[in-house]
N, C-alpha and C. Protein backbone atom coordinates (compact mmCIF):
# COMPACT_ATOMS: atom_id res chain seq x y z
N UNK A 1 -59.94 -11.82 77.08
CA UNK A 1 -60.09 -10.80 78.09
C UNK A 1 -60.87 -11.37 79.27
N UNK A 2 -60.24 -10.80 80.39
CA UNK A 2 -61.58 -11.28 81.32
C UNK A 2 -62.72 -10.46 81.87
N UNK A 3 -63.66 -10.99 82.15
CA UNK A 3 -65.35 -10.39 82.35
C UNK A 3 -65.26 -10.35 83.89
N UNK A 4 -65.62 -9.76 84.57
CA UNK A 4 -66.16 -9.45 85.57
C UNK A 4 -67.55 -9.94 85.98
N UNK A 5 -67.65 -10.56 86.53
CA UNK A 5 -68.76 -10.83 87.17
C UNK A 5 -68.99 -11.70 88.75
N UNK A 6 -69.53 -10.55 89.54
CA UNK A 6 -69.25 -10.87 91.00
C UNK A 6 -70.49 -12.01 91.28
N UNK A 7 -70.06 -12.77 92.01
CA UNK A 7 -71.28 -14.30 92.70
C UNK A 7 -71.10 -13.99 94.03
N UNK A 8 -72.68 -14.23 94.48
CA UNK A 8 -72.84 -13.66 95.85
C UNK A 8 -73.80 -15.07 96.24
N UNK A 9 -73.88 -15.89 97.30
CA UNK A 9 -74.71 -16.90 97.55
C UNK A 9 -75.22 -16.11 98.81
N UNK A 10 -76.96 -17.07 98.73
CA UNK A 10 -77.56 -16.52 100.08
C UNK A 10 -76.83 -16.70 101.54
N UNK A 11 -75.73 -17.67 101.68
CA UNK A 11 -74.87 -18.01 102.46
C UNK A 11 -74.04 -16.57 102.82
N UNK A 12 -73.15 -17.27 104.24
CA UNK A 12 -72.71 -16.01 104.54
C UNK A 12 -71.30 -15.80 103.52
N UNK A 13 -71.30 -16.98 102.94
CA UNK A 13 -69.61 -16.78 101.98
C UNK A 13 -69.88 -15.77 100.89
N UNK A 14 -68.89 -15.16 101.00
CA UNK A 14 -68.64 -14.28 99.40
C UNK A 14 -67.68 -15.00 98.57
N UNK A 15 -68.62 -14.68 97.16
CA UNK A 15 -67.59 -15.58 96.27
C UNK A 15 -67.47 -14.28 94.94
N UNK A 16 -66.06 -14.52 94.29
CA UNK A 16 -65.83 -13.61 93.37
C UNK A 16 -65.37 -14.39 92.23
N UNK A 17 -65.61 -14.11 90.88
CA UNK A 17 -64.83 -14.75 90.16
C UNK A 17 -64.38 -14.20 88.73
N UNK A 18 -63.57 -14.66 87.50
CA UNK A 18 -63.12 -13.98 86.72
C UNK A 18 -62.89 -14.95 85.69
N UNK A 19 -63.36 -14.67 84.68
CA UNK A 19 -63.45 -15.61 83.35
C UNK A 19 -62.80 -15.09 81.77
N UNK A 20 -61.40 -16.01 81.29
CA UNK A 20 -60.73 -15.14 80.11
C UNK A 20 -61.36 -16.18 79.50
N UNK A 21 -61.71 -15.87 78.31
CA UNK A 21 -62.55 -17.05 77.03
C UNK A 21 -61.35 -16.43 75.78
N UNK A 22 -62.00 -17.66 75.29
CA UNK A 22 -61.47 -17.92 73.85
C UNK A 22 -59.94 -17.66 73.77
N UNK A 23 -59.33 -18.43 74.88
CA UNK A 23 -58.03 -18.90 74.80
C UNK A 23 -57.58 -19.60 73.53
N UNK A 24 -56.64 -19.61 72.99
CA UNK A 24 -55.89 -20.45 71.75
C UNK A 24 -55.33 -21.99 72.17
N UNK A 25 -55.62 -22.46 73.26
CA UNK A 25 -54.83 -23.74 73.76
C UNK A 25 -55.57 -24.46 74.20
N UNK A 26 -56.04 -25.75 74.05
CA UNK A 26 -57.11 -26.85 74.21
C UNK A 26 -57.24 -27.08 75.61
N UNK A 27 -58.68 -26.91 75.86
CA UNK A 27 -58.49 -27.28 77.50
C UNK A 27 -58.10 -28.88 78.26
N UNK A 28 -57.63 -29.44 77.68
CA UNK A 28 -56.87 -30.60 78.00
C UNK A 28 -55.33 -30.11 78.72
N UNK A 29 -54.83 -29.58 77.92
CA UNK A 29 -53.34 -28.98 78.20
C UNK A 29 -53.99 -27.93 79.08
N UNK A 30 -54.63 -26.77 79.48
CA UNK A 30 -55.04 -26.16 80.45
C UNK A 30 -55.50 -26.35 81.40
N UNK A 31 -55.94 -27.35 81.68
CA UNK A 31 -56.16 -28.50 83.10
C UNK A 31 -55.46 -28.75 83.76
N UNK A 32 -54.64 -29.45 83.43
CA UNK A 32 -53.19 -29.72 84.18
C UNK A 32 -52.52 -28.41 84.75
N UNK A 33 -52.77 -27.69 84.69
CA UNK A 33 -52.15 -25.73 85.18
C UNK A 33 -53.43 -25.55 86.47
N UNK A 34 -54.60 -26.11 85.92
CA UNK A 34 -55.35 -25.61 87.00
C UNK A 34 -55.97 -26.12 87.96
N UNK A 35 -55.92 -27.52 87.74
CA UNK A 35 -55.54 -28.10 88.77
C UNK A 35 -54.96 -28.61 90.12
N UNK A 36 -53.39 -28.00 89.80
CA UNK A 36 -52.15 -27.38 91.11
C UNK A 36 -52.30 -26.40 91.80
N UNK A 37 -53.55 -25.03 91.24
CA UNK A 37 -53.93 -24.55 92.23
C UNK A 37 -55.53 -24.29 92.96
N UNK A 38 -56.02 -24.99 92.37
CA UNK A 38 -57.09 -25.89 92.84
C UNK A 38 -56.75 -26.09 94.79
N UNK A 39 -57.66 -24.91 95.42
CA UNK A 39 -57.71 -25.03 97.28
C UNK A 39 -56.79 -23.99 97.70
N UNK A 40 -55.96 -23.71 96.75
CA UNK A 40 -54.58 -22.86 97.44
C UNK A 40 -55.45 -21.48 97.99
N UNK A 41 -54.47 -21.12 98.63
CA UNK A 41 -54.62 -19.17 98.63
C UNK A 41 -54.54 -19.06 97.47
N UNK A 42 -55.18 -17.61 97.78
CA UNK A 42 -54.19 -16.67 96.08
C UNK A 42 -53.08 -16.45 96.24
N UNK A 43 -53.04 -15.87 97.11
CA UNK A 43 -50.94 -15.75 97.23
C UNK A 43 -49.96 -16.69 96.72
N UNK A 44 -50.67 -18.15 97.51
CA UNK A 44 -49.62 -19.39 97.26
C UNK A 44 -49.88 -19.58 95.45
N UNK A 45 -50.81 -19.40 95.28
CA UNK A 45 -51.51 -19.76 93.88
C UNK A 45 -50.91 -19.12 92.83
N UNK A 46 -50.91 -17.72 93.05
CA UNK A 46 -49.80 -16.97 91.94
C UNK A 46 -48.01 -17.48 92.30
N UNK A 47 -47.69 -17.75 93.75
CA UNK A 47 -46.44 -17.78 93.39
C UNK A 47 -46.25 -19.69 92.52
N UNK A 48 -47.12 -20.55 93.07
CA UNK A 48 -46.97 -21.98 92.54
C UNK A 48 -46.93 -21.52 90.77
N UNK A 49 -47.76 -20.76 90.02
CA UNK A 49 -48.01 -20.33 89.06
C UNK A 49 -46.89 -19.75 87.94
N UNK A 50 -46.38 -19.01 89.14
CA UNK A 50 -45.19 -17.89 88.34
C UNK A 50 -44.06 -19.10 88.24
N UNK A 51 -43.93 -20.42 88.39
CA UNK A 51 -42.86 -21.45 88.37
C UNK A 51 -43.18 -22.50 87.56
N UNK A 52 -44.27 -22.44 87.40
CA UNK A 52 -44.54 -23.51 86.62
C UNK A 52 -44.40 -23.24 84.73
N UNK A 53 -43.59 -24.48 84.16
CA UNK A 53 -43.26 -24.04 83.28
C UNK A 53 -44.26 -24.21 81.64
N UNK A 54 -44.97 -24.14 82.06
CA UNK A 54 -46.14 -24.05 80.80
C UNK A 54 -46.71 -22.76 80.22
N UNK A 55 -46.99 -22.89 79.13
CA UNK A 55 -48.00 -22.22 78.49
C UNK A 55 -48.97 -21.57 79.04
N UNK A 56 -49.88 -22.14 79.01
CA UNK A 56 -51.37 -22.10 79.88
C UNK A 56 -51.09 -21.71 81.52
N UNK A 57 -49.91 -21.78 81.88
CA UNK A 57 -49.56 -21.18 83.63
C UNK A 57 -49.52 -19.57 83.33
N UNK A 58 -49.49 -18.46 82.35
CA UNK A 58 -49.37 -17.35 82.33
C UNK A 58 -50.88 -17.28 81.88
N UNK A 59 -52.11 -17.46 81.32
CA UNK A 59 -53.23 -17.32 81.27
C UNK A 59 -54.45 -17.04 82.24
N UNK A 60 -53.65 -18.66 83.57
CA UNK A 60 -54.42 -18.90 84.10
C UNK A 60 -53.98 -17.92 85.54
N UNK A 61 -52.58 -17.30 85.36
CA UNK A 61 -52.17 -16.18 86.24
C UNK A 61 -53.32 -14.94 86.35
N UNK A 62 -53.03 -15.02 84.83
CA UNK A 62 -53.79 -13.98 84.82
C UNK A 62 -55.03 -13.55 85.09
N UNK A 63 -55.51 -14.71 84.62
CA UNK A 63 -57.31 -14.86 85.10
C UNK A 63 -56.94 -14.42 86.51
N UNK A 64 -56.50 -15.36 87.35
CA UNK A 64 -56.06 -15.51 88.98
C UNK A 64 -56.40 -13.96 89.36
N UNK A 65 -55.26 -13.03 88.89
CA UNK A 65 -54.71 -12.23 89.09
C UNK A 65 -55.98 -11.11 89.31
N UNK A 66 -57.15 -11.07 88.00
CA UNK A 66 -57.85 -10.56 87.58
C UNK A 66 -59.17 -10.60 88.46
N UNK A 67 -59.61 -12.10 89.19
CA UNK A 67 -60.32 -12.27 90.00
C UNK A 67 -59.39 -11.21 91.51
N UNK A 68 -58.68 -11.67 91.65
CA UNK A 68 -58.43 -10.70 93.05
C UNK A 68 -58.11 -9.24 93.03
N UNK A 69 -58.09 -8.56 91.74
CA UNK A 69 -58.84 -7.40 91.53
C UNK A 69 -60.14 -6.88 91.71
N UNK A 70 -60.67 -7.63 91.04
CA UNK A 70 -62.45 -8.19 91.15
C UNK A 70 -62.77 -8.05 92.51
N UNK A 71 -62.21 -9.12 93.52
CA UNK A 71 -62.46 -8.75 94.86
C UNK A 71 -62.50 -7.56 95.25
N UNK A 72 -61.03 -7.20 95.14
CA UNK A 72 -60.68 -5.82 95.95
C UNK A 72 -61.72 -4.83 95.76
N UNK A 73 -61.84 -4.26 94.28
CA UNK A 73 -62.87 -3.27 93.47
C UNK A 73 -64.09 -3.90 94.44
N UNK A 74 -64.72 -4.88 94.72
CA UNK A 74 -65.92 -5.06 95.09
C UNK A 74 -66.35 -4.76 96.72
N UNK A 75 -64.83 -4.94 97.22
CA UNK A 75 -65.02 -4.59 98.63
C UNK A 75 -65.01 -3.21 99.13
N UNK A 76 -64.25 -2.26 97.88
CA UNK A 76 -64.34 -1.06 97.73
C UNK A 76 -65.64 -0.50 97.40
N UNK A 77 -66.48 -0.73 96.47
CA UNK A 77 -67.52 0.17 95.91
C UNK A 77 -68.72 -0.32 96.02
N UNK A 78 -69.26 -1.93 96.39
CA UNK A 78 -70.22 -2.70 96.87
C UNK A 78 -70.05 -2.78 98.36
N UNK A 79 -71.34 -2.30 99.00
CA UNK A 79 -71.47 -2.40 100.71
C UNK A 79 -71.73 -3.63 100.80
N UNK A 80 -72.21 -4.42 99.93
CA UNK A 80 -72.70 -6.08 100.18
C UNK A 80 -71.25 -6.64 100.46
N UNK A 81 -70.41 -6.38 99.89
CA UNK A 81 -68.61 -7.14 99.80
C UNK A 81 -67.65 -6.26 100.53
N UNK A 82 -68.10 -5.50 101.50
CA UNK A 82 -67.43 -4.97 102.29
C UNK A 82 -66.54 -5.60 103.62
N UNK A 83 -68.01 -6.91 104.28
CA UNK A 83 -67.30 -7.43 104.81
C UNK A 83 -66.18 -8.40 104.31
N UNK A 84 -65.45 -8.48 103.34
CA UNK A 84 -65.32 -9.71 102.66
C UNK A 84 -63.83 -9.49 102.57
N UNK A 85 -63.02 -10.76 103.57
CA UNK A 85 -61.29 -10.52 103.70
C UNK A 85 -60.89 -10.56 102.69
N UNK A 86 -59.66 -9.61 102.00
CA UNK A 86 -59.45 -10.12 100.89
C UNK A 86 -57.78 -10.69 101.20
N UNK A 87 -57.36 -10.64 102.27
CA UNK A 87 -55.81 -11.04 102.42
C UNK A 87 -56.15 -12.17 102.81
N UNK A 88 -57.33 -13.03 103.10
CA UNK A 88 -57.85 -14.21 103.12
C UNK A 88 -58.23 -15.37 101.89
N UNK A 89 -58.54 -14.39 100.58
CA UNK A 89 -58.61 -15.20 99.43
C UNK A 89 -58.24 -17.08 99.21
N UNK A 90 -59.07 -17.80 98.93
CA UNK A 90 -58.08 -19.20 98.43
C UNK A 90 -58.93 -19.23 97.24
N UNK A 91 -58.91 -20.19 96.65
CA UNK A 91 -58.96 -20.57 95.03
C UNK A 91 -60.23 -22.01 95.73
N UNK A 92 -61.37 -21.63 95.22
CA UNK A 92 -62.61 -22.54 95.50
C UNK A 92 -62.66 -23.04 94.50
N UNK A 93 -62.92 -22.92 93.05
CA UNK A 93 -62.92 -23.23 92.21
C UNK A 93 -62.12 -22.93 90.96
N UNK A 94 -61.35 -24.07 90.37
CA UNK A 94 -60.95 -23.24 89.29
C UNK A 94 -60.95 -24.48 88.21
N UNK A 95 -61.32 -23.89 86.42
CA UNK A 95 -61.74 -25.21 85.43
C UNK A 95 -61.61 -24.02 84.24
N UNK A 96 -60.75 -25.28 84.12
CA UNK A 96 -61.02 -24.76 82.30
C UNK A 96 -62.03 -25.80 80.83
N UNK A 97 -63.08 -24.85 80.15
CA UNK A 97 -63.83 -25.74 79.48
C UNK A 97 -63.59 -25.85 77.81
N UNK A 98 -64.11 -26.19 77.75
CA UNK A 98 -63.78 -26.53 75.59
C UNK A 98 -65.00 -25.46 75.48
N UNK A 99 -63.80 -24.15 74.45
CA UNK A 99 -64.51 -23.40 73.62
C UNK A 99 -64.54 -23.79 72.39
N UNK A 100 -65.19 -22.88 71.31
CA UNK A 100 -65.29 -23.44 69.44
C UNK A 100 -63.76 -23.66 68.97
N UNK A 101 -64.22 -24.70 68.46
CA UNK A 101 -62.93 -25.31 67.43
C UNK A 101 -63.03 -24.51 66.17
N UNK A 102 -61.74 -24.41 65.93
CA UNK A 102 -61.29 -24.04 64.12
C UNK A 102 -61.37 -24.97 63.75
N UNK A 103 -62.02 -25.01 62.44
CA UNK A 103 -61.52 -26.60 61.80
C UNK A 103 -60.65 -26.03 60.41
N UNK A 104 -59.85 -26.59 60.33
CA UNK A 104 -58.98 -26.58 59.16
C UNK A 104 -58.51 -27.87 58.38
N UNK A 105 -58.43 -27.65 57.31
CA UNK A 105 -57.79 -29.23 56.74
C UNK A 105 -56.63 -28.91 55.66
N UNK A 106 -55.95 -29.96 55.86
CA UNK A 106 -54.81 -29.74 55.06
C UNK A 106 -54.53 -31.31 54.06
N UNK A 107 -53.43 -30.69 52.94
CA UNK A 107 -53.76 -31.65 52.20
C UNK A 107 -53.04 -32.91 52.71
N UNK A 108 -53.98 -34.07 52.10
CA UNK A 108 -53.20 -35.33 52.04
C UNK A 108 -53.24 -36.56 50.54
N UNK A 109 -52.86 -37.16 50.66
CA UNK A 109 -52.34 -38.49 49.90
C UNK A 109 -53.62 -38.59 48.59
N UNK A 110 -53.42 -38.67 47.39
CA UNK A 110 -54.34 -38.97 46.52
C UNK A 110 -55.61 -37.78 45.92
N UNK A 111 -55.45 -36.47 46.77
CA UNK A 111 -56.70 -35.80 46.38
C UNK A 111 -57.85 -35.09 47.75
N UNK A 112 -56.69 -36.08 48.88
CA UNK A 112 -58.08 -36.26 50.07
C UNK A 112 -57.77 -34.48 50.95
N UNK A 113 -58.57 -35.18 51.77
CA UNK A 113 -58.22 -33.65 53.30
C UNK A 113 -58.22 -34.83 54.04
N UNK A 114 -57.12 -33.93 55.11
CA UNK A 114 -57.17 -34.50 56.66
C UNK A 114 -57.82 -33.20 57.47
N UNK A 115 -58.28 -33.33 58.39
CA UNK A 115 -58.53 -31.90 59.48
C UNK A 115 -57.38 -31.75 60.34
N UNK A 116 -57.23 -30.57 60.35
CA UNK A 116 -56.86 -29.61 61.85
C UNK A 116 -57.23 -29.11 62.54
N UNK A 117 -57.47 -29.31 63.75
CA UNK A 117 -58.66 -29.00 65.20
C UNK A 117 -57.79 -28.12 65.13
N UNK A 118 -57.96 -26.65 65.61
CA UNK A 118 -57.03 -25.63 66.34
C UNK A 118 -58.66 -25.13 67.34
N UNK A 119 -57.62 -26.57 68.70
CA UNK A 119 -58.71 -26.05 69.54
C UNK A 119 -58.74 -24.76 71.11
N UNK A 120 -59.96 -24.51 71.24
CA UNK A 120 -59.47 -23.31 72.68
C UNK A 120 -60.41 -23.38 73.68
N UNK A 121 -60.07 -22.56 74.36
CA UNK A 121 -60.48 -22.87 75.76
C UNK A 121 -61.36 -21.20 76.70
N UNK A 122 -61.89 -22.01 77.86
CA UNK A 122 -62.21 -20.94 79.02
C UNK A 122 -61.68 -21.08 80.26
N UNK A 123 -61.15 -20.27 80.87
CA UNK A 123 -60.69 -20.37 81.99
C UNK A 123 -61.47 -19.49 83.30
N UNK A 124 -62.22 -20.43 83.84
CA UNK A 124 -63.16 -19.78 85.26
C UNK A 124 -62.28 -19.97 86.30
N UNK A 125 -62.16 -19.28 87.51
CA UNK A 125 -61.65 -19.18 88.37
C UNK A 125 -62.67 -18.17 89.71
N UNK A 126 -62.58 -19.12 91.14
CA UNK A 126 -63.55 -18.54 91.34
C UNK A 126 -63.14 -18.59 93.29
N UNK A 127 -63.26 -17.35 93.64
CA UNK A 127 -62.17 -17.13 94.69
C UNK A 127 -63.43 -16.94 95.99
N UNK A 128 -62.84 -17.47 97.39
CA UNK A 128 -63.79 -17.02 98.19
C UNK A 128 -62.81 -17.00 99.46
N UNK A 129 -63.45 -15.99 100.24
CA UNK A 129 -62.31 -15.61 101.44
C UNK A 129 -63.08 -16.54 103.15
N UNK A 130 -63.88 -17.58 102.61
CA UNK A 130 -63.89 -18.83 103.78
C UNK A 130 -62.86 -20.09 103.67
C-alpha cells in the first residue's frame, strides 16, 4: 500500500512523495523500471510506464500515480501547498530499496538444504513541481 507522507524543504520547492513497501519482486529487477522515469514529468512518466513491458512497471505506476494524488489532496486542504503547480509535476526522485527477505530452503542432494531468497522491495518516488 502506499503511505502518504508530504516533504516540505525550507526552500521555496515543494516536494511530495509516495511510498508502496513490501513489494514481492527484488529491487534489482525494480530498478531498471525506475530508472526510465527518473527527471520525466508525471505525465510523460505514466505514459513511458503504461508501455513498458515489465512486472515492476505496474507497481511503480502506481506508486507514481499515488504521489500525484498526494499532491493534488495537498494543494487542496494544506495552505502551505497551495502555491504548488501540479500540471507542472516531474519525477525528482525515484528508488527502489531491499526490503526483508523470506528465506526458504528446499531439498537437495544427500540430506542437505539449499536456500530460497524470495526477495522484496520499496518503492519511493518523490515529485516536485520546479
Amino acid at each position: 500500500m502506499a503511505l502518504i507522507r508530504p516533504k516540505r524543504k525550507q526552500s521555496n520547492d515543494m516536494e511530495v512523495f509516495a511510498i508502496t513497501k513490501n513489494i514481492r519482486m527484488s529491487a534489482q529487477k525494480m530498478r531498471e523500471v525506475v530508472r526510465q522515469i527518473q527527471g520525466l514529468g508525471a505525465e510523460h512518466a505514466q505514459a513511458v510506464l503504461a508501455v513498458v513491458p515489465r512486472k515492476g512497471a505496474r507497481f511503480v505506476a502506481k506508486t507514481l500515480k499515488s504521489a500525484i494524488a498526494n499532491a493534488e489532496d495537498l494543494k487542496t486542504h494544506k495552505k502551505e501547498y497551495s502555491g504548488m503547480m501540479t500540471d507542472r509535476l516531474r519525477v525528482k526522485e525515484a528508488v527502489a530499496q531491499t526490503a526483508s527477505t523470506l528465506r526458504r530452503f528446499t531439498p537437495k542432494a544427500r540430506g542437505s538444504a539449499g536456500p530460497i531468497l524470495k526477495r522484496s522491495c520499496h518503492i519511493k518516488i518523490v515529485l516536485t513541481d520546479q
